[in-house]
Structures are given as structure tokens and as C-alpha cells.
N, C-alpha and C. Protein backbone atom coordinates (compact mmCIF):
# COMPACT_ATOMS: atom_id res chain seq x y z
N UNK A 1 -52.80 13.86 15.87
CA UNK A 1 -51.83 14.79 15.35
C UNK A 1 -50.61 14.87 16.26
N UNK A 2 -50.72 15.10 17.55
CA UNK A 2 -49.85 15.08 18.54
C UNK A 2 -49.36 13.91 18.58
N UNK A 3 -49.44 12.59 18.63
CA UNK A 3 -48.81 11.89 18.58
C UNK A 3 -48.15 11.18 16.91
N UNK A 4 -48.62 11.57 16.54
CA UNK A 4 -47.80 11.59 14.67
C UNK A 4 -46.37 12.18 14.94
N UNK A 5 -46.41 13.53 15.39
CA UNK A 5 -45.54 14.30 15.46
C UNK A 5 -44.42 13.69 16.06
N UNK A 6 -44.65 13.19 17.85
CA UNK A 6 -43.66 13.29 18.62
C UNK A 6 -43.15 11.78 17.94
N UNK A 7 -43.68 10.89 17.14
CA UNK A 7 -43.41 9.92 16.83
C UNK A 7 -41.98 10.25 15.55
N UNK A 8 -42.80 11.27 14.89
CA UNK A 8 -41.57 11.47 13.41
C UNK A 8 -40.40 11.72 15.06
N UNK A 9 -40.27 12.79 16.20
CA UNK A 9 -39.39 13.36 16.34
C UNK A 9 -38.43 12.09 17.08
N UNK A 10 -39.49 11.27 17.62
CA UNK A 10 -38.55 10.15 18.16
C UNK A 10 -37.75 9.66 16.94
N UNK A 11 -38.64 9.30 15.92
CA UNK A 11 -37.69 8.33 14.55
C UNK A 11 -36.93 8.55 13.96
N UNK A 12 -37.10 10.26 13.47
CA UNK A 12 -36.04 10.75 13.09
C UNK A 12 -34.45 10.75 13.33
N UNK A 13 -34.09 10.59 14.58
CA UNK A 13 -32.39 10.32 14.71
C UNK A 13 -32.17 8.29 14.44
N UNK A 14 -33.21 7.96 14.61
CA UNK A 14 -32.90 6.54 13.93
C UNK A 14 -32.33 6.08 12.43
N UNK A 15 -33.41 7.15 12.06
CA UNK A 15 -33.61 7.03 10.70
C UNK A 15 -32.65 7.59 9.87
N UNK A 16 -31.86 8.59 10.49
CA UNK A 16 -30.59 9.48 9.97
C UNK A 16 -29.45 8.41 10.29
N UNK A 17 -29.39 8.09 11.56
CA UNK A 17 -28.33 6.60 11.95
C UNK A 17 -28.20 5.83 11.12
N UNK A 18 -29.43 5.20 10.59
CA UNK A 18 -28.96 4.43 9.89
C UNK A 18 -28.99 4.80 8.02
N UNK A 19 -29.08 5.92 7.99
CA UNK A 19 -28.37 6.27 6.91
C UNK A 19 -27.24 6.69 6.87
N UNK A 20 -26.96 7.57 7.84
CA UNK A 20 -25.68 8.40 7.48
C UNK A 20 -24.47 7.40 8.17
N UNK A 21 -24.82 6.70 8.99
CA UNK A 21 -23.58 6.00 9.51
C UNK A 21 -22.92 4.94 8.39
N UNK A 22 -24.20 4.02 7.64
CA UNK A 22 -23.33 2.94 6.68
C UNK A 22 -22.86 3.82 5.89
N UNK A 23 -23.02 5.19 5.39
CA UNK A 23 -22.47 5.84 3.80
C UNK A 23 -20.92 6.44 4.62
N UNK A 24 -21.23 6.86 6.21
CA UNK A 24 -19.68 7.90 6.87
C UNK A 24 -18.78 6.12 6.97
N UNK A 25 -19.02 4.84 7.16
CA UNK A 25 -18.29 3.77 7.30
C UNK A 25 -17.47 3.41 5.82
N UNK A 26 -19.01 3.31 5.31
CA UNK A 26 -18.07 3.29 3.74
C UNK A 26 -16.93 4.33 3.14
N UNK A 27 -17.08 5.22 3.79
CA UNK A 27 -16.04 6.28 2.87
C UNK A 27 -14.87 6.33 4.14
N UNK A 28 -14.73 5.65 5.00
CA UNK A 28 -13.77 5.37 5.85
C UNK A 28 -12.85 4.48 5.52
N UNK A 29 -13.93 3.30 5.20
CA UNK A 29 -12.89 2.37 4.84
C UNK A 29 -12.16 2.38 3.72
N UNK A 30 -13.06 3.27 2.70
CA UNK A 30 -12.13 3.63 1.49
C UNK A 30 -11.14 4.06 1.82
N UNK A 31 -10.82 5.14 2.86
CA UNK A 31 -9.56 5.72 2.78
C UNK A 31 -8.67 5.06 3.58
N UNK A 32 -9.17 3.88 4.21
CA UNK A 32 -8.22 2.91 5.25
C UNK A 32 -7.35 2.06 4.09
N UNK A 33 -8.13 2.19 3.02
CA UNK A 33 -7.67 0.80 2.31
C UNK A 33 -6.74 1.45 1.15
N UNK A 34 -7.02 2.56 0.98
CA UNK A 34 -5.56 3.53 -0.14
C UNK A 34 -4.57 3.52 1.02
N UNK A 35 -4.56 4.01 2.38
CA UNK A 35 -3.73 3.76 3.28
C UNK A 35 -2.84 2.81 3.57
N UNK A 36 -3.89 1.46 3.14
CA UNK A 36 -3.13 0.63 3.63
C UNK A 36 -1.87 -0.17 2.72
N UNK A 37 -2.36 0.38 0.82
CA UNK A 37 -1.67 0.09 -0.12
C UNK A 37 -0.59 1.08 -0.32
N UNK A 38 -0.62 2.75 0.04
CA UNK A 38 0.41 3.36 0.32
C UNK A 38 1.46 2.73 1.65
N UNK A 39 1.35 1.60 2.17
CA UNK A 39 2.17 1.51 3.64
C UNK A 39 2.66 0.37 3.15
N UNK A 40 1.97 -0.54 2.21
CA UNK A 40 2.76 -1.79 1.42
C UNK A 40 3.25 -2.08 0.27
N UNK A 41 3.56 -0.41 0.12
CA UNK A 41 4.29 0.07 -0.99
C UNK A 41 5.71 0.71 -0.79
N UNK A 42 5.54 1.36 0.84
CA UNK A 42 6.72 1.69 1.04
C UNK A 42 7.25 0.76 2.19
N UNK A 43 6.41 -0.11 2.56
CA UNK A 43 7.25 -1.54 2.94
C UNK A 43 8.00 -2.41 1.87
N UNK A 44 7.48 -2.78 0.85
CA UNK A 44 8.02 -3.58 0.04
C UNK A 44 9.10 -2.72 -0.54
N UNK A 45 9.49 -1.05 -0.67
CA UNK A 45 10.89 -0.71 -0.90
C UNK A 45 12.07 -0.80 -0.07
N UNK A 46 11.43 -0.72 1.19
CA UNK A 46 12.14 -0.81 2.15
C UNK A 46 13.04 -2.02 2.45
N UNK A 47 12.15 -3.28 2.32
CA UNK A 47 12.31 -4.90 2.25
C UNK A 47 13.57 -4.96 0.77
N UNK A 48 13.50 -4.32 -0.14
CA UNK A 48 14.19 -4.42 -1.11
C UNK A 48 15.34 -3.90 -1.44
N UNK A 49 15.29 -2.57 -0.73
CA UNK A 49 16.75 -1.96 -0.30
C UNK A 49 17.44 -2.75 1.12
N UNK A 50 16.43 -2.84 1.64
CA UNK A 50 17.47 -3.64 2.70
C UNK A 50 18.20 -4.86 2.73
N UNK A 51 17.27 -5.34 1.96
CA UNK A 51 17.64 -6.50 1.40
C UNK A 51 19.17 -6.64 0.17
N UNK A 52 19.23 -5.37 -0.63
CA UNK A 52 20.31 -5.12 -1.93
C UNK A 52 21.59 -4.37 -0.63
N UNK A 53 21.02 -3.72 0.82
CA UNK A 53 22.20 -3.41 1.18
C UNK A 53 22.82 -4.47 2.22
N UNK A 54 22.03 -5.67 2.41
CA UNK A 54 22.62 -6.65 3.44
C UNK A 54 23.74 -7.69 1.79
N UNK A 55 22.99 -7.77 0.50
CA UNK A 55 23.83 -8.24 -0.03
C UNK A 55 25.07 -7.40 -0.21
N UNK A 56 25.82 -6.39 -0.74
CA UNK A 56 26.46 -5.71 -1.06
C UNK A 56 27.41 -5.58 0.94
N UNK A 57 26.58 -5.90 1.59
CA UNK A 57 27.98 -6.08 3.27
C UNK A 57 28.37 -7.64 3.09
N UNK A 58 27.56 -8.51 2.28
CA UNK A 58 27.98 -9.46 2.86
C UNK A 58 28.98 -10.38 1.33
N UNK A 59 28.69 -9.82 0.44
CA UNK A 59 29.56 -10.04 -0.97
C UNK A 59 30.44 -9.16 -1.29
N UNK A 60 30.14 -7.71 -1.14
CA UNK A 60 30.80 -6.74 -1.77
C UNK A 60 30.40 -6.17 -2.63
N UNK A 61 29.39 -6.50 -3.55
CA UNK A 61 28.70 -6.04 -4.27
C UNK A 61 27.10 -5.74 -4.52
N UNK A 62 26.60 -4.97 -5.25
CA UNK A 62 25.01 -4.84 -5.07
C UNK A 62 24.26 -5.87 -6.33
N UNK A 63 23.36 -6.72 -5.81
CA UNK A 63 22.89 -7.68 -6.74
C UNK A 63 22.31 -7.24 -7.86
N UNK A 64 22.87 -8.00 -8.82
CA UNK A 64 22.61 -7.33 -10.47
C UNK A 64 21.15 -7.32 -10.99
N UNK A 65 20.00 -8.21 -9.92
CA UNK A 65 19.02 -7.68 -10.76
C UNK A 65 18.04 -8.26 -9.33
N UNK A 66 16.83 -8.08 -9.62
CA UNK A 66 15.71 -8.23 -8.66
C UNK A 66 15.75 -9.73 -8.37
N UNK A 67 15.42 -10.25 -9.39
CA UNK A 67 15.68 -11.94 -9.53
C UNK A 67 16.69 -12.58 -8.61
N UNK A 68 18.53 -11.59 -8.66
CA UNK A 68 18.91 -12.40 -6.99
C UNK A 68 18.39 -12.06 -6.25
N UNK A 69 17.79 -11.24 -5.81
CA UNK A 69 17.16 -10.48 -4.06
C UNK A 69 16.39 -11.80 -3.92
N UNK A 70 15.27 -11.74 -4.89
CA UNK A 70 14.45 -12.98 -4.44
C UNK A 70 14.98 -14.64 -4.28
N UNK A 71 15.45 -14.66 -5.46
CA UNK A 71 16.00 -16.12 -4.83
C UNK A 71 17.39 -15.84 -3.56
N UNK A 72 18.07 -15.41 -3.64
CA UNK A 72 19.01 -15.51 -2.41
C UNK A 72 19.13 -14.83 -1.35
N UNK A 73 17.83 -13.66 -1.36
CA UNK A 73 17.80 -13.11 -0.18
C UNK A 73 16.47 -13.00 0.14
N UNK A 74 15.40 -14.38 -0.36
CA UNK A 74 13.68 -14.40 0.23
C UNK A 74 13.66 -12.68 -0.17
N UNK A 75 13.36 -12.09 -0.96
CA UNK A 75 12.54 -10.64 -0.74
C UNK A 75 11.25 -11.37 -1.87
N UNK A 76 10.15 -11.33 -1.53
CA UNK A 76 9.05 -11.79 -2.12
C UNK A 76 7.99 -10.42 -2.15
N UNK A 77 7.70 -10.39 -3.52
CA UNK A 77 7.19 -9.38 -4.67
C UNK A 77 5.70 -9.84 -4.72
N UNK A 78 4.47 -9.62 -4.70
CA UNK A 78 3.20 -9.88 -4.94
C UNK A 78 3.11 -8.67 -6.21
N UNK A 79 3.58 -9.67 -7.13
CA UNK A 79 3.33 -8.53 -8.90
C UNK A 79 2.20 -8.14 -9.25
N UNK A 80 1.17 -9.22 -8.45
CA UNK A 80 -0.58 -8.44 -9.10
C UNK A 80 -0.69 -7.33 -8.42
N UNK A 81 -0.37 -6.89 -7.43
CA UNK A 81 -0.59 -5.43 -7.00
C UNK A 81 0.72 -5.03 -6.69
N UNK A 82 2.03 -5.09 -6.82
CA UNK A 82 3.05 -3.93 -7.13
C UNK A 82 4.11 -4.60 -8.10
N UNK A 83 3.99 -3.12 -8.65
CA UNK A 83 5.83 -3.34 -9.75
C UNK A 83 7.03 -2.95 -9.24
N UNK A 84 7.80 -3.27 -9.24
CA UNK A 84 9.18 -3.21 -8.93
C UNK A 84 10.42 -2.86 -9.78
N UNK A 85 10.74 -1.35 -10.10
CA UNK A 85 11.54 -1.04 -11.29
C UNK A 85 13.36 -1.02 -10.46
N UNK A 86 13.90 -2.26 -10.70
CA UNK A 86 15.20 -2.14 -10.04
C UNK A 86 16.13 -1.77 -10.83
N UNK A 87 16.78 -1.09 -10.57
CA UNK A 87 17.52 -0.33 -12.32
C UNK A 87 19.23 -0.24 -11.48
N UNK A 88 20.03 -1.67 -11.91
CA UNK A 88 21.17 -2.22 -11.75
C UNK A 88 22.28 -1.06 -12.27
N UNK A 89 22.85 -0.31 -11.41
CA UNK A 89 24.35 0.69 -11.78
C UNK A 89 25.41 0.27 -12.24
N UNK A 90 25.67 0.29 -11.06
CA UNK A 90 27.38 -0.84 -10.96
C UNK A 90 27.64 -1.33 -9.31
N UNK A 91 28.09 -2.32 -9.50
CA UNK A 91 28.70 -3.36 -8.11
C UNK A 91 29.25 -2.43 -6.97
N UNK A 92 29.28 -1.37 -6.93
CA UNK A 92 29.55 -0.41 -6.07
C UNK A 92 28.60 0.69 -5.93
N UNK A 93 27.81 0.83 -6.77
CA UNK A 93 26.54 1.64 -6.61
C UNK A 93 25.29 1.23 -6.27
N UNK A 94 24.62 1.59 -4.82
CA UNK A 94 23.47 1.64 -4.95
C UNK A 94 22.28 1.64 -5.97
N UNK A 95 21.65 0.36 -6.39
CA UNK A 95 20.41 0.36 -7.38
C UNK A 95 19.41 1.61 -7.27
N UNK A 96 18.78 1.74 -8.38
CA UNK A 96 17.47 2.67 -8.16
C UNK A 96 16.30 1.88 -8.14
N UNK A 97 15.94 2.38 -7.04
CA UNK A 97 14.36 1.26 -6.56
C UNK A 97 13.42 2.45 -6.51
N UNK A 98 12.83 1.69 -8.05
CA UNK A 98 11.36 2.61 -7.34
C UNK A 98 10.09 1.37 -7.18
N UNK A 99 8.89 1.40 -6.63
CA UNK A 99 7.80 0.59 -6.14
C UNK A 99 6.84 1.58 -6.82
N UNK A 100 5.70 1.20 -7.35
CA UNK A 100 4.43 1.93 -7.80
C UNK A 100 3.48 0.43 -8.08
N UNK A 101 2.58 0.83 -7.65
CA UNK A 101 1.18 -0.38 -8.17
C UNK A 101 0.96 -0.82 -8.60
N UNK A 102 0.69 -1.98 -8.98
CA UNK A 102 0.56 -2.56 -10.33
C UNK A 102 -0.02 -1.74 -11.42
N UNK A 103 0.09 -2.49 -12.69
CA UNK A 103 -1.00 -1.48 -13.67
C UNK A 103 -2.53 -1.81 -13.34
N UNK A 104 -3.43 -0.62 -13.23
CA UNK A 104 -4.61 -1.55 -12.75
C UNK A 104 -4.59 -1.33 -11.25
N UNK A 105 -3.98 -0.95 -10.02
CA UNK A 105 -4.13 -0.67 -8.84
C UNK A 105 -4.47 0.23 -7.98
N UNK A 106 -4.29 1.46 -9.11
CA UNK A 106 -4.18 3.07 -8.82
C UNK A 106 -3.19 4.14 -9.08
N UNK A 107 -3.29 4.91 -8.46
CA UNK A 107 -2.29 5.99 -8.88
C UNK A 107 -0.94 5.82 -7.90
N UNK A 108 0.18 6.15 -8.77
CA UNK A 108 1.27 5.86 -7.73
C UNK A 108 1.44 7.08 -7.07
N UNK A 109 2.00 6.21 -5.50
CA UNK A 109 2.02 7.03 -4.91
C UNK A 109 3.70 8.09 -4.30
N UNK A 110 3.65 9.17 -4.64
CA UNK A 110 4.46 9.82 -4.56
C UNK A 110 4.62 10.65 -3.27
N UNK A 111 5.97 10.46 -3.03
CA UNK A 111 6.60 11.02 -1.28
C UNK A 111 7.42 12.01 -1.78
């Protein structure tokens, strides 16, 4: 009996280890990995405005659609996981860039 006992009391923090640690890892990395698609979401706006304001110093104007950024200023888009709504003003106005997830990626994320 005495040794049954001190045996559960030794096993017991093993036995919790290795439960509770793979389920506290898993729900870590979940939130590493929404993290890490909120940070390459507001990288890729960033890359895209900077990119529409290096054209507009170096032409004079802001490029009429997403299509020049990429071909004449390399800004490269991975469309299976983000959309890119560039919404063209006028040659003197700053575009409206918004970035949200693909369809299918999650919820967009709002700042």
C-alpha cells in the first residue's frame, strides 16, 4: 500500500507534463502563427505603399494600378494567402491600399 502510493505521488507530475505541456505548446503555436500572418499583412502594405511612394518621387506620378508596382517596382504579392485592394485616385493622389487575407485565410485583420 505504501509503496503504491508514493509511486502514484512520484508519477503524477510526469504524467501531468506530459499532458499539459503538448496541449499549453499547441495553443502557443496557434497564436504564434495568427501573429505571424497579422505581421505579413502589415508588411506586405507597407512594401506596397512604399513602393507607390518611391514611384510617384521618381515619375511624378502614383502608379495606376498594382500590376505596375509589380512589374516595375519587384513588389511581389503571394495571392493564395493575401488580397490586395489598390484603388487608383489620381496621379497626384495617394492610392487606397488596403491588405486582408485571402478568402479562406481568416478574419481580417483590423488596426
Amino acid at each position: 500500500m505504501f509503496q503504491s502510493r508514493h509511486t502514484l505521488r512520484r508519477a503524477l507530475p510526469l504524467v501531468l507534463l506530459v499532458v499539459v505541456l503538448p496541449v499549453f505548446l499547441f495553443a502557443a503555436a496557434g497564436g504564434l502563427g495568427g501573429k505571424a500572418d497579422q505581421e505579413g499583412l502589415v508588411m506586405t502594405e507597407r512594401a506596397v505603399r512604399r513602393a507607390a511612394v518611391q514611384c510617384y518621387a521618381l515619375e511624378g506620378s502614383y502608379p495606376a494600378s498594382l500590376a505596375d508596382l509589380e512589374e516595375r517596382y519587384g513588389v511581389s504579392i503571394d495571392e493564395s494567402r493575401i488580397f490586395v485592394d489598390y484603388q487608383y485616385i489620381a496621379s497626384n493622389l495617394m492610392p487606397d491600399i488596403t491588405v486582408l487575407p485571402a478568402a479562406g485565410q481568416g478574419d481580417p485583420v483590423l488596426e
